[in-house]
PDB file of N, CA and C in Angstrom:
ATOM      1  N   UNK A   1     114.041-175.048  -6.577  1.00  0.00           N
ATOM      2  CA  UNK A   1     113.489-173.727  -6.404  1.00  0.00           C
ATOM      3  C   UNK A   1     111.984-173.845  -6.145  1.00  0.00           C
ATOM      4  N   UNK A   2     111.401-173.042  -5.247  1.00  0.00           N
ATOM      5  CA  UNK A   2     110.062-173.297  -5.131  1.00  0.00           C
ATOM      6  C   UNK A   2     109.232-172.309  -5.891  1.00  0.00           C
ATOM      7  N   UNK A   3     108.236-173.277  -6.525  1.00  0.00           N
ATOM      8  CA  UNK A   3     107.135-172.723  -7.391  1.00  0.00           C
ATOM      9  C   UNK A   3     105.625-172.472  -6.902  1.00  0.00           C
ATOM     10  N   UNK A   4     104.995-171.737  -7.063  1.00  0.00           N
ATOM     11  CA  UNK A   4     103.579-171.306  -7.120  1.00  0.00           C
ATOM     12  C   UNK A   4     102.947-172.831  -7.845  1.00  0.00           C
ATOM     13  N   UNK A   5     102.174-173.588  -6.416  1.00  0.00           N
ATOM     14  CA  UNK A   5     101.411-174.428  -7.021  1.00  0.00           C
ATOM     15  C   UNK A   5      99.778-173.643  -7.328  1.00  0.00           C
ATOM     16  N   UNK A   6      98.904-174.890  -7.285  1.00  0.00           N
ATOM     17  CA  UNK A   6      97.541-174.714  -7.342  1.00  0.00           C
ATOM     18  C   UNK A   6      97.089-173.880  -5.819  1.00  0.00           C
ATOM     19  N   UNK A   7      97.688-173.595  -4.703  1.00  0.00           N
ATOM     20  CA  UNK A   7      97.604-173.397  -3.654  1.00  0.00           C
ATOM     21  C   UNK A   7      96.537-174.120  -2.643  1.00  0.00           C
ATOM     22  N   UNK A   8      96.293-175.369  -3.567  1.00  0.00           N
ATOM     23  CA  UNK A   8      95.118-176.180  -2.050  1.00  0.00           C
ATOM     24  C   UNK A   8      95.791-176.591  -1.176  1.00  0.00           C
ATOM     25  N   UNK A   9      96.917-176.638  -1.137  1.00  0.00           N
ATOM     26  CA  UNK A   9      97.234-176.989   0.384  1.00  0.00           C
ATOM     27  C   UNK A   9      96.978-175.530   1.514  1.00  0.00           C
ATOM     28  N   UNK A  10      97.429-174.453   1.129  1.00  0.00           N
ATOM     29  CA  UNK A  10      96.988-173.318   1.632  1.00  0.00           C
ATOM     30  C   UNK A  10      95.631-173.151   1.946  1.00  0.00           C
ATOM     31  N   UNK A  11      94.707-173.635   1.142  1.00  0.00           N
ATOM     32  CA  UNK A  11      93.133-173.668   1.708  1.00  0.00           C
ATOM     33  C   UNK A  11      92.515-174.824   2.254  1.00  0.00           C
ATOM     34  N   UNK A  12      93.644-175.686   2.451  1.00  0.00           N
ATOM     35  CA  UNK A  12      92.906-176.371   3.657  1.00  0.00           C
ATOM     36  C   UNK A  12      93.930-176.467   4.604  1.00  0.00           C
ATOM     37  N   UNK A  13      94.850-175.726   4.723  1.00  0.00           N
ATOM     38  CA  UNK A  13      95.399-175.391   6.182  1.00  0.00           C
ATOM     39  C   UNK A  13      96.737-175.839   6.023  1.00  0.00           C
ATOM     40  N   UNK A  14      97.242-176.544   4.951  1.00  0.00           N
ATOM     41  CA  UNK A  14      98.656-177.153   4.732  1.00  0.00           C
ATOM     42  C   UNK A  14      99.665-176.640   3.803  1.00  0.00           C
ATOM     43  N   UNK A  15      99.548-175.157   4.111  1.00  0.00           N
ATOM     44  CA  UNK A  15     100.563-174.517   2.638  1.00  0.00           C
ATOM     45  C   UNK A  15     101.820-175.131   2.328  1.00  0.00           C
ATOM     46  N   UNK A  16     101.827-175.679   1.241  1.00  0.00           N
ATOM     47  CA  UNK A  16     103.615-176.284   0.738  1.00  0.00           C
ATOM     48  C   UNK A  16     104.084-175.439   0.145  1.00  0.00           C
ATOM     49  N   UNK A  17     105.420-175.521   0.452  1.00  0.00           N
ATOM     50  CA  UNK A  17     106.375-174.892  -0.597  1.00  0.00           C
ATOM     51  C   UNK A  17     106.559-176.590  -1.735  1.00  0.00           C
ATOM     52  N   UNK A  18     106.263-175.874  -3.416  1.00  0.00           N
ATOM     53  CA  UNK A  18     106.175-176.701  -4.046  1.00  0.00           C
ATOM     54  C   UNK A  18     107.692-177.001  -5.285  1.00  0.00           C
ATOM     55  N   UNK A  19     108.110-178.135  -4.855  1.00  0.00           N
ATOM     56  CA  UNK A  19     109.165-177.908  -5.837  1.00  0.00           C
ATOM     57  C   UNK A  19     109.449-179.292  -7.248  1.00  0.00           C
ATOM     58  N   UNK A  20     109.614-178.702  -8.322  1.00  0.00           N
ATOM     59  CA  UNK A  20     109.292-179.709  -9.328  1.00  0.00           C
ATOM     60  C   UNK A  20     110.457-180.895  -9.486  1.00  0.00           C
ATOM     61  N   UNK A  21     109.923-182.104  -9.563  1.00  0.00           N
ATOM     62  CA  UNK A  21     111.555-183.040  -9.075  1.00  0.00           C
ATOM     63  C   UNK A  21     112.425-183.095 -10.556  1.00  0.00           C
ATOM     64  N   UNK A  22     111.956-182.867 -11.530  1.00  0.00           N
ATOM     65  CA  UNK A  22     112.696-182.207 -12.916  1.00  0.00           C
ATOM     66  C   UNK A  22     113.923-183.430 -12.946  1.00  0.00           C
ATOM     67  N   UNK A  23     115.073-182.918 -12.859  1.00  0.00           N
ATOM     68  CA  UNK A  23     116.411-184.305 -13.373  1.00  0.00           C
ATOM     69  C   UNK A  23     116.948-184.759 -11.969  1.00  0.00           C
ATOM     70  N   UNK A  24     115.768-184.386 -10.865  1.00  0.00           N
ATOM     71  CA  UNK A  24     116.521-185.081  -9.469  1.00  0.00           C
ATOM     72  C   UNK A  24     116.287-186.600  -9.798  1.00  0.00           C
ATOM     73  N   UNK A  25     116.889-187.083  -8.875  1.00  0.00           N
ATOM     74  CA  UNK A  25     116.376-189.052  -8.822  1.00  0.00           C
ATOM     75  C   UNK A  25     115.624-188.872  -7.941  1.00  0.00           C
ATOM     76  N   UNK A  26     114.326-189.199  -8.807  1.00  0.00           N
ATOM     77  CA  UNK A  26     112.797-189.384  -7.575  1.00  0.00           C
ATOM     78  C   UNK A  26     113.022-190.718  -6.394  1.00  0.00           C
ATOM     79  N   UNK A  27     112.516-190.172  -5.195  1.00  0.00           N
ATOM     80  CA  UNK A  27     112.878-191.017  -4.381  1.00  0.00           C
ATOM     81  C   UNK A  27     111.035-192.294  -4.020  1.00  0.00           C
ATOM     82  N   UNK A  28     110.912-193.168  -3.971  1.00  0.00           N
ATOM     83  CA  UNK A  28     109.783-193.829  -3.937  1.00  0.00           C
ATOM     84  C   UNK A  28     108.824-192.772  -3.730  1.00  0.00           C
ATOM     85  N   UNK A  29     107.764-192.587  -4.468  1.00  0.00           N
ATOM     86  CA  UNK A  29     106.295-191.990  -4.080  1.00  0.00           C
ATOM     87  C   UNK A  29     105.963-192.249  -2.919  1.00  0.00           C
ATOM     88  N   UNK A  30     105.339-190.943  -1.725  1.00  0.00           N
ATOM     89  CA  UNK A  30     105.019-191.036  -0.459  1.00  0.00           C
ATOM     90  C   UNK A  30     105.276-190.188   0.265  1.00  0.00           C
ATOM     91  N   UNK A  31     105.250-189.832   1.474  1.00  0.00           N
ATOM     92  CA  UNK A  31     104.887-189.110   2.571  1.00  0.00           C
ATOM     93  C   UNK A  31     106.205-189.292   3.461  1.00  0.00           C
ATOM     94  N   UNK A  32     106.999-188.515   4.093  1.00  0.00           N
ATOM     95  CA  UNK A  32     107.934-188.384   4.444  1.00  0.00           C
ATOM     96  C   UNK A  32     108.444-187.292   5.816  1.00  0.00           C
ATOM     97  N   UNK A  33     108.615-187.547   6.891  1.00  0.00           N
ATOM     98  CA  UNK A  33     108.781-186.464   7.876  1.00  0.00           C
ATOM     99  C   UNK A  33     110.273-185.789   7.642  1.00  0.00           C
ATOM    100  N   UNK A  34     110.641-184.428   7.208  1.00  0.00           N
ATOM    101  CA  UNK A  34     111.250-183.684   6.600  1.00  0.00           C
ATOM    102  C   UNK A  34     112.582-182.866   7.461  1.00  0.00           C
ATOM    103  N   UNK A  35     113.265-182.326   6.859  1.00  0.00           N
ATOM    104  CA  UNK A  35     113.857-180.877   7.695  1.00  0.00           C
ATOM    105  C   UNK A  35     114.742-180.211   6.301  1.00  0.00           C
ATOM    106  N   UNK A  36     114.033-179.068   6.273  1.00  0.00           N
ATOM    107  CA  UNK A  36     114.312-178.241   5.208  1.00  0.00           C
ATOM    108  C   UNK A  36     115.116-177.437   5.402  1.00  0.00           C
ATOM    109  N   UNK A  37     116.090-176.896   4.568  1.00  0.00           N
ATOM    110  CA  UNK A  37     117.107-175.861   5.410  1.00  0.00           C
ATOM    111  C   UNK A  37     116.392-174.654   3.980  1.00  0.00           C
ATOM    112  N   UNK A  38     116.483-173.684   4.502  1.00  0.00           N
ATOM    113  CA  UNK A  38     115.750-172.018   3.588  1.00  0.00           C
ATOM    114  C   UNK A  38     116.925-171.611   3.181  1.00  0.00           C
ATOM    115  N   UNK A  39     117.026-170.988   2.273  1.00  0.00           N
ATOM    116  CA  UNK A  39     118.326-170.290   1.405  1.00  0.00           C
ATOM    117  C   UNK A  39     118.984-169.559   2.689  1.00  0.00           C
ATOM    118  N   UNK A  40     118.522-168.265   3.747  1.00  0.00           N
ATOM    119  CA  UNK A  40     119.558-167.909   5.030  1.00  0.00           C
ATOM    120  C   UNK A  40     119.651-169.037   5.909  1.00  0.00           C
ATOM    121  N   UNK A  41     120.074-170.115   5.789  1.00  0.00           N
ATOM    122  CA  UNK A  41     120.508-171.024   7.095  1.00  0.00           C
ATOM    123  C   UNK A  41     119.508-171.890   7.869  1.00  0.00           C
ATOM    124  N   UNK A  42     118.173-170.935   7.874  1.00  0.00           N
ATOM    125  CA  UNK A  42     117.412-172.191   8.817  1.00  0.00           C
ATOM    126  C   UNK A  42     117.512-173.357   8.575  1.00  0.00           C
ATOM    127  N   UNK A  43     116.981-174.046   9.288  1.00  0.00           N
ATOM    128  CA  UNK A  43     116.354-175.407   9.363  1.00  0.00           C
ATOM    129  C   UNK A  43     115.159-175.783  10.073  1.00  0.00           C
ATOM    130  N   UNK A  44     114.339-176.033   9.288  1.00  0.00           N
ATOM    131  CA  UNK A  44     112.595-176.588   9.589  1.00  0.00           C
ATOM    132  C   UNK A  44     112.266-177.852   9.666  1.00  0.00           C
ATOM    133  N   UNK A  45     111.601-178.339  10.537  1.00  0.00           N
ATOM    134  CA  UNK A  45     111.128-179.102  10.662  1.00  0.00           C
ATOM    135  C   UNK A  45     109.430-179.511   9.816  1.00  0.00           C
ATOM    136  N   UNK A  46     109.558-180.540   8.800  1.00  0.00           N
ATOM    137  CA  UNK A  46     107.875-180.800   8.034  1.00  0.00           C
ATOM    138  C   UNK A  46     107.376-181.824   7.865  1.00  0.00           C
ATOM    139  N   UNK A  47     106.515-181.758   7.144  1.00  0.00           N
ATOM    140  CA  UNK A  47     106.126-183.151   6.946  1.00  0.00           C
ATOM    141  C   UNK A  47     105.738-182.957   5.034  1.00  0.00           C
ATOM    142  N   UNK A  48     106.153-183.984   4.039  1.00  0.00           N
ATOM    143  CA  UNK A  48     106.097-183.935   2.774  1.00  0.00           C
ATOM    144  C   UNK A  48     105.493-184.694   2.112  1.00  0.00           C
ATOM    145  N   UNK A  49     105.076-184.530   1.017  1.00  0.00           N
ATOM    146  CA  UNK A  49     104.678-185.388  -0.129  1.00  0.00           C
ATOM    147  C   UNK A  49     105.177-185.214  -1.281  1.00  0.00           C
ATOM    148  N   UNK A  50     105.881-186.849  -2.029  1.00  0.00           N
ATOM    149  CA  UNK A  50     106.804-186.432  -3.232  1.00  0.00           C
ATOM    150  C   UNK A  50     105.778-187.635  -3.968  1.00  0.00           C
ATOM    151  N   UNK A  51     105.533-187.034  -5.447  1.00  0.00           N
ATOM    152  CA  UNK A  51     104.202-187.711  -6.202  1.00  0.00           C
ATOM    153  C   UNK A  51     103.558-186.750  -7.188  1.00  0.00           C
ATOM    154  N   UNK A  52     102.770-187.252  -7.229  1.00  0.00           N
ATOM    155  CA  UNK A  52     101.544-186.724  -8.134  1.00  0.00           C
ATOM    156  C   UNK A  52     100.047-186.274  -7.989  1.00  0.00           C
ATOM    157  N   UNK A  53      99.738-186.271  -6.778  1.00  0.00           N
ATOM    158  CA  UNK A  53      98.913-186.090  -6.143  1.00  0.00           C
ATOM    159  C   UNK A  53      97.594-186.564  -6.429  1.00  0.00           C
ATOM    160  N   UNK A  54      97.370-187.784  -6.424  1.00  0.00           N
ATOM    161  CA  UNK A  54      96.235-188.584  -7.194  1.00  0.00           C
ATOM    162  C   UNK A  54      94.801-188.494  -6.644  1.00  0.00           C
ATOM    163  N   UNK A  55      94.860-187.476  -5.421  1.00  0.00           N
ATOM    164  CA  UNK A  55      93.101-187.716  -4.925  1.00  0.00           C
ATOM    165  C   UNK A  55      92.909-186.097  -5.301  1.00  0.00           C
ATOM    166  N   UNK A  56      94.273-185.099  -5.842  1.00  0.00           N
ATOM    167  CA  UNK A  56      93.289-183.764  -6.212  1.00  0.00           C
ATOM    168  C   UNK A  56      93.578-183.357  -8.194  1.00  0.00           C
ATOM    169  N   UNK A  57      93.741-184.769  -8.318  1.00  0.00           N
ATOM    170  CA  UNK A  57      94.744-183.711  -9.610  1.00  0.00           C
ATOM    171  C   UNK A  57      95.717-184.414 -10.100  1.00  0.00           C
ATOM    172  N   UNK A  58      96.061-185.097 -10.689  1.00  0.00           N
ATOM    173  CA  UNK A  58      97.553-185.360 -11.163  1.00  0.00           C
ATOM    174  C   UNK A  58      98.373-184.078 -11.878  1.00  0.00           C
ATOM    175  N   UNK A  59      99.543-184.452 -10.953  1.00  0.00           N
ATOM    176  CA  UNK A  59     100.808-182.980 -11.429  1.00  0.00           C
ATOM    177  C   UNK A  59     101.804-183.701 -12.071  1.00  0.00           C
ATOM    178  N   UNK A  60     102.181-182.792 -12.717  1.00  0.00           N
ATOM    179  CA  UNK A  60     103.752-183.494 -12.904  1.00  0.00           C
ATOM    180  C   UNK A  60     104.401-184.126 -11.477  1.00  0.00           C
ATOM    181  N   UNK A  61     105.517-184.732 -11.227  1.00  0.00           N
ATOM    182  CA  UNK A  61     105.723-185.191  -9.940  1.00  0.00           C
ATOM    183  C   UNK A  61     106.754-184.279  -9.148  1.00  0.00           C
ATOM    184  N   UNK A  62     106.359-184.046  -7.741  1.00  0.00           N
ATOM    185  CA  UNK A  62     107.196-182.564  -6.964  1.00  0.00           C
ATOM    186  C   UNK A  62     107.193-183.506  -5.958  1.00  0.00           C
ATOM    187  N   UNK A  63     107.768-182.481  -4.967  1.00  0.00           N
ATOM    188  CA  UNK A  63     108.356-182.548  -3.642  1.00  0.00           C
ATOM    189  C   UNK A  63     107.006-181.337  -3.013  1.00  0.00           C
ATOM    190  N   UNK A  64     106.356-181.724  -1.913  1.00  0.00           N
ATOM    191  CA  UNK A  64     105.368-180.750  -1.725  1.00  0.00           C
ATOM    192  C   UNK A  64     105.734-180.640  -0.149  1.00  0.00           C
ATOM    193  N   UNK A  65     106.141-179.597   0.537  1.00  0.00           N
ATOM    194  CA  UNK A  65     106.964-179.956   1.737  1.00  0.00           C
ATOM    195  C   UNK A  65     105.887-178.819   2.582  1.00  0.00           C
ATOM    196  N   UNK A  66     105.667-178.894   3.691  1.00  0.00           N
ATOM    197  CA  UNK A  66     104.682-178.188   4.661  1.00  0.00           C
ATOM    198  C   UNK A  66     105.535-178.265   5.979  1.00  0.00           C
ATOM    199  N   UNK A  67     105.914-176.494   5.826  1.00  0.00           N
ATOM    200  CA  UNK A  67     107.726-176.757   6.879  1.00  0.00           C
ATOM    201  C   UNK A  67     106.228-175.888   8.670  1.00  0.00           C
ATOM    202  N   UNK A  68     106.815-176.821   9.291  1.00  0.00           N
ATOM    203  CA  UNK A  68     105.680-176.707  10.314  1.00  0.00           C
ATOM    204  C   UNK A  68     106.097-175.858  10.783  1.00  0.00           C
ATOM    205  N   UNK A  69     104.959-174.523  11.650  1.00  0.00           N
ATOM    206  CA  UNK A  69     104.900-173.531  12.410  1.00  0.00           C
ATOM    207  C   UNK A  69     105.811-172.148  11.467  1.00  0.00           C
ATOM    208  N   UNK A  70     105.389-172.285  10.046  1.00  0.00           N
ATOM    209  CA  UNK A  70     106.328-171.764   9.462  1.00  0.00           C
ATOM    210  C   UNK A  70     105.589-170.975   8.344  1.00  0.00           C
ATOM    211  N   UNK A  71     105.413-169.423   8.181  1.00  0.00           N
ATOM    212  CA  UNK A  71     104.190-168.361   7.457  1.00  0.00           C
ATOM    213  C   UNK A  71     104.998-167.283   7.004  1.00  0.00           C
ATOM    214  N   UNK A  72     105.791-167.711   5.620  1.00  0.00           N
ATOM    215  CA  UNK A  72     106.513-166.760   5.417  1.00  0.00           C
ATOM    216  C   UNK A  72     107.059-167.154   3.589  1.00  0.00           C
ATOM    217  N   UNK A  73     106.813-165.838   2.746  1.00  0.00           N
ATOM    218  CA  UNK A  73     106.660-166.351   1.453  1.00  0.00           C
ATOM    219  C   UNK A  73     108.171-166.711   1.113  1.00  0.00           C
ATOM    220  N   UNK A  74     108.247-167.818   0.117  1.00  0.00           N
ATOM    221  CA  UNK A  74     109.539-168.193  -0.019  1.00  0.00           C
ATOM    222  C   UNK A  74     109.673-168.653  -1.766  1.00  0.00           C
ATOM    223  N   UNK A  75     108.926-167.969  -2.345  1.00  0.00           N
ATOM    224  CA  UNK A  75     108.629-168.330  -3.635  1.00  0.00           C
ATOM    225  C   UNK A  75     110.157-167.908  -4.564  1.00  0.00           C
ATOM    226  N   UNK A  76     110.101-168.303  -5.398  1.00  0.00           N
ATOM    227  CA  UNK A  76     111.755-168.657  -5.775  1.00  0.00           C
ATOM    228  C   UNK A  76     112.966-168.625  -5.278  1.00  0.00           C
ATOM    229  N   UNK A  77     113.101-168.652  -3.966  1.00  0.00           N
ATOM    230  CA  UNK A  77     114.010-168.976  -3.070  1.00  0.00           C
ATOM    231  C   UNK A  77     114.701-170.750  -3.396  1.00  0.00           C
ATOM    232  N   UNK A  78     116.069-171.161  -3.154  1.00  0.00           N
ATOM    233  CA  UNK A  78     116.090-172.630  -3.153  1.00  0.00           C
ATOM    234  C   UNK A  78     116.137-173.065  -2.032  1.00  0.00           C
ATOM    235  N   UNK A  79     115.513-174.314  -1.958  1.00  0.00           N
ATOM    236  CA  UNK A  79     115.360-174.965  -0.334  1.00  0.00           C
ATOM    237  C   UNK A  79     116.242-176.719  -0.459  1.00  0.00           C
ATOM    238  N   UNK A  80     116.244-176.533   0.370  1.00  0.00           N
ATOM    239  CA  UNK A  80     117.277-178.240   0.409  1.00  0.00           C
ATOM    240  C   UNK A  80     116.453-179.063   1.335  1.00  0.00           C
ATOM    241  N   UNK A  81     115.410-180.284   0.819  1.00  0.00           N
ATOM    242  CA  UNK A  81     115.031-180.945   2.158  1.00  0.00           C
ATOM    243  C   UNK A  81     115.732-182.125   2.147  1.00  0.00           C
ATOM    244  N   UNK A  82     115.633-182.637   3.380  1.00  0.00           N
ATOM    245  CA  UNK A  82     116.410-183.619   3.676  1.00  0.00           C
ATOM    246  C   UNK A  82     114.770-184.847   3.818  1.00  0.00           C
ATOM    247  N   UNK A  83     114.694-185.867   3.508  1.00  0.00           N
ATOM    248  CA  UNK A  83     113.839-186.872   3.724  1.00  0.00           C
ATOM    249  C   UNK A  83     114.223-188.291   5.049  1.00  0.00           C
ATOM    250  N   UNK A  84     113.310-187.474   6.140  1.00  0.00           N
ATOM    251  CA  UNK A  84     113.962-188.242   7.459  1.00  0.00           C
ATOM    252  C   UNK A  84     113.589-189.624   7.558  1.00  0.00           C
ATOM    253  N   UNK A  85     112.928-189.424   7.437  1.00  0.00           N
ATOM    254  CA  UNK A  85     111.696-190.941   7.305  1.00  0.00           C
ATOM    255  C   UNK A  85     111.131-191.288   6.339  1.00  0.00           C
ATOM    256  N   UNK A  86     110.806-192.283   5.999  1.00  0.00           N
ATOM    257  CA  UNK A  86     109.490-192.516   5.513  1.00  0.00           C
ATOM    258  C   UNK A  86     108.191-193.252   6.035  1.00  0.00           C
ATOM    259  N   UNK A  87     106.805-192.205   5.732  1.00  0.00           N
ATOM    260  CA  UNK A  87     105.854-192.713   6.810  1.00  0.00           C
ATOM    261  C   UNK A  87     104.771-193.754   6.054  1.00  0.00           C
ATOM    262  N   UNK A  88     104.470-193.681   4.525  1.00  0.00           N
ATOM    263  CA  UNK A  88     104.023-194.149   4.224  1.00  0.00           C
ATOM    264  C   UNK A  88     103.610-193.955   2.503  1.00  0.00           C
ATOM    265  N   UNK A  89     103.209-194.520   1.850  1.00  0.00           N
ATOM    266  CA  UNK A  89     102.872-194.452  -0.004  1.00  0.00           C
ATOM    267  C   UNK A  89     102.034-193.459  -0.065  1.00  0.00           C
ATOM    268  N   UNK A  90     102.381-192.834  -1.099  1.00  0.00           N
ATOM    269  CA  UNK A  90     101.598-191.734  -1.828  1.00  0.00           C
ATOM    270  C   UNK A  90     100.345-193.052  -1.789  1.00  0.00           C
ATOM    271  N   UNK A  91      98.727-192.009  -1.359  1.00  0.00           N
ATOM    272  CA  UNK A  91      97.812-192.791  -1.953  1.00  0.00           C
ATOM    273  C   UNK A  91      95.980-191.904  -2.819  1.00  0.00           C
ATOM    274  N   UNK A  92      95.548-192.610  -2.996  1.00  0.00           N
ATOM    275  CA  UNK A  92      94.522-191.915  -3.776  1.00  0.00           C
ATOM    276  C   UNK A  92      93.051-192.232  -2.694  1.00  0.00           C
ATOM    277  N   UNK A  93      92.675-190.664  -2.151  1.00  0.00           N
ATOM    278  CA  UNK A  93      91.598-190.682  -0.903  1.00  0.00           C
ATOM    279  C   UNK A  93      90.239-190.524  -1.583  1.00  0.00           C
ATOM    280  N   UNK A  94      89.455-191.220  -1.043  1.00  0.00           N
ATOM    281  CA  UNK A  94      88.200-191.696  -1.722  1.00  0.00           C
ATOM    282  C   UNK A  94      87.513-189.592  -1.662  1.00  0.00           C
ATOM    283  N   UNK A  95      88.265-189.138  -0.400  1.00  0.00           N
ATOM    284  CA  UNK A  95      87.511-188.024  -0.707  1.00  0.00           C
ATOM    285  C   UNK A  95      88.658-186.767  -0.175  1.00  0.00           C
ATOM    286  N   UNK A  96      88.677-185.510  -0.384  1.00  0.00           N
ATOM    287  CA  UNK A  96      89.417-184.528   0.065  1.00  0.00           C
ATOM    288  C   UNK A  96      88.956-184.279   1.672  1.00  0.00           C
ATOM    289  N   UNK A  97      88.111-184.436   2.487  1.00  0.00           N
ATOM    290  CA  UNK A  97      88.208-184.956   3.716  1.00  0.00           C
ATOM    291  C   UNK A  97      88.793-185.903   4.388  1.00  0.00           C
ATOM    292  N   UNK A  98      88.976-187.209   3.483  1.00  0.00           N
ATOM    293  CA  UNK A  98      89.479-187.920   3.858  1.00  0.00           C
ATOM    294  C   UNK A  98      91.303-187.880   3.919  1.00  0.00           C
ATOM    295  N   UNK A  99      91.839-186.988   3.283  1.00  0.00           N
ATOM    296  CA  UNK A  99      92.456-186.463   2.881  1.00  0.00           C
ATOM    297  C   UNK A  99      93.310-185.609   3.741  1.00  0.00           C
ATOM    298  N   UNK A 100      92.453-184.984   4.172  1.00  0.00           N
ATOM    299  CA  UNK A 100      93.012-184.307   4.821  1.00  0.00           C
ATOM    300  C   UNK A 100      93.002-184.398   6.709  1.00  0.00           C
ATOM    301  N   UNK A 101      92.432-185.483   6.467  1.00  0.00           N
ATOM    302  CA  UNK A 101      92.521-185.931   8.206  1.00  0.00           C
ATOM    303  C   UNK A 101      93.451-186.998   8.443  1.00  0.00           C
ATOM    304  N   UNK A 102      94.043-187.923   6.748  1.00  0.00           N
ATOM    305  CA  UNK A 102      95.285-188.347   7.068  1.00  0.00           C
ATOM    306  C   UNK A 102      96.714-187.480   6.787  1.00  0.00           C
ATOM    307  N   UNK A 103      96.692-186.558   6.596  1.00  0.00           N
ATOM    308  CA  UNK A 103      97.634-185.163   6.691  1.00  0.00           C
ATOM    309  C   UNK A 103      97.685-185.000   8.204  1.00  0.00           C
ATOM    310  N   UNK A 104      96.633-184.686   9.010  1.00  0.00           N
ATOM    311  CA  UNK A 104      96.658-184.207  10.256  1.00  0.00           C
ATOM    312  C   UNK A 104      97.518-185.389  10.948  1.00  0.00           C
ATOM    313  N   UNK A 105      97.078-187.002  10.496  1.00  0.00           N
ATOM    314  CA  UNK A 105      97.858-188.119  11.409  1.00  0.00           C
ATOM    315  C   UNK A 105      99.126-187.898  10.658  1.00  0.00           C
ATOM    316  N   UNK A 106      99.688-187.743   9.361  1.00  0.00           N
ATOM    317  CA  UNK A 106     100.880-187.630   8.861  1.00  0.00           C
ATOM    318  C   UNK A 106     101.934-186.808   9.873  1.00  0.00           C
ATOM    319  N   UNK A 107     101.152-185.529  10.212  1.00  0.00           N
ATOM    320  CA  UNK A 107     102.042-184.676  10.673  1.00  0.00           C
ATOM    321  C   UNK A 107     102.299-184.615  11.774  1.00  0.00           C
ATOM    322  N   UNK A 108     101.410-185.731  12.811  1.00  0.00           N
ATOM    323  CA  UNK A 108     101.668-185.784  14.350  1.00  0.00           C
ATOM    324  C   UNK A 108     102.718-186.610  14.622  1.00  0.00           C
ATOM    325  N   UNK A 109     102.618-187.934  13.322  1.00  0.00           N
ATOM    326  CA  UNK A 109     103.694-188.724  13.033  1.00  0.00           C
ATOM    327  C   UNK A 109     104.968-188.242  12.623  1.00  0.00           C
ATOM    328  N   UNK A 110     105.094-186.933  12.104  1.00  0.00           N
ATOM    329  CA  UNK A 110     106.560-186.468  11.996  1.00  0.00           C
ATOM    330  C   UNK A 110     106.770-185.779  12.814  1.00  0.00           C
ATOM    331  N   UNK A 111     106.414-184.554  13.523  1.00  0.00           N
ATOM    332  CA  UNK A 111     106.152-184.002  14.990  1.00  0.00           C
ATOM    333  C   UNK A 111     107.329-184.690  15.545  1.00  0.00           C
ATOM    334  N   UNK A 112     106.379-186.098  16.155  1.00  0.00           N
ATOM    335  CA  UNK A 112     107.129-186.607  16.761  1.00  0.00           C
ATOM    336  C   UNK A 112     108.350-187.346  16.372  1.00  0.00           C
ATOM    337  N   UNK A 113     108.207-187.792  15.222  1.00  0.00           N
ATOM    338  CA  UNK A 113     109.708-188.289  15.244  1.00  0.00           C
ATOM    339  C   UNK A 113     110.524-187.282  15.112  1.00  0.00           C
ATOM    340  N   UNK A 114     110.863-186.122  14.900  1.00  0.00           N
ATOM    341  CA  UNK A 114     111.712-185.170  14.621  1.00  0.00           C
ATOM    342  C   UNK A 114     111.562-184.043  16.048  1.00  0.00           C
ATOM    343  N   UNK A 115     111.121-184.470  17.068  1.00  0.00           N
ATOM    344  CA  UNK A 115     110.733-183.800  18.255  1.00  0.00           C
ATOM    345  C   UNK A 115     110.423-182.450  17.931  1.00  0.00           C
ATOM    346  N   UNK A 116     109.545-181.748  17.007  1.00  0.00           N
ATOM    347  CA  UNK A 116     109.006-180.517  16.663  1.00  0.00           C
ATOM    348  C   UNK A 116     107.786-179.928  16.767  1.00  0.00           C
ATOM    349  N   UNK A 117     107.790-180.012  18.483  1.00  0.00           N
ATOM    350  CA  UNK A 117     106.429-179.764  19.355  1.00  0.00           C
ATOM    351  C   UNK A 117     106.807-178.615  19.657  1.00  0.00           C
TER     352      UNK A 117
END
């Protein structure tokens, strides 16, 4: 079910739907190109992070999914993502700029593998 995080991904341009991994089997910490299906049927194309988020904060550990071209509240709704890939390790950025310009390469990297141009 998705929860109301801290909302920084929303203020720097990457709103997630945030969901807590609770008694799932966590899958390796890291970054992952996605496709989420929404409680009516869609299916989205994203790019994710499952972790703890070590360069803003340590959280408990979630699924933080950023379903691309996609502005629409979904707060306790359940979502099902599927984990297409994996692109690379959760890591800890010397700065929140830095941060967020490997988000921008994260997501060109799932883009394309999931052809969601």
């Amino acid at each position: 079910m998705v929860q109301k995080g801290r909302q920084l991904g929303r203020k720097l341009g990457f709103p997630t739907a945030n969901v807590p991994l609770a008694d799932y089997v966590a899958p390796t910490f890291g970054v992952y190109a996605t496709r989420t299906r929404l409680a009516d049927g869609r299916e989205l194309p994203g790019v994710a992070n499952v972790g703890v988020n070590p360069t803003t904060g340590q959280v408990e550990p979630r699924l933080e999914v950023w379903l691309f071209d996609f502005d629409e509240d979904i707060y306790g709704e359940t979502i099902e993502t599927d984990l297409v890939a994996f692109l690379r390790p959760e890591e800890k950025f010397p700065s929140i700029e830095a941060m967020v310009d490997q988000i921008r390469i994260d997501a060109r990297r799932a883009r394309d593998m999931l052809g969601a141009w």
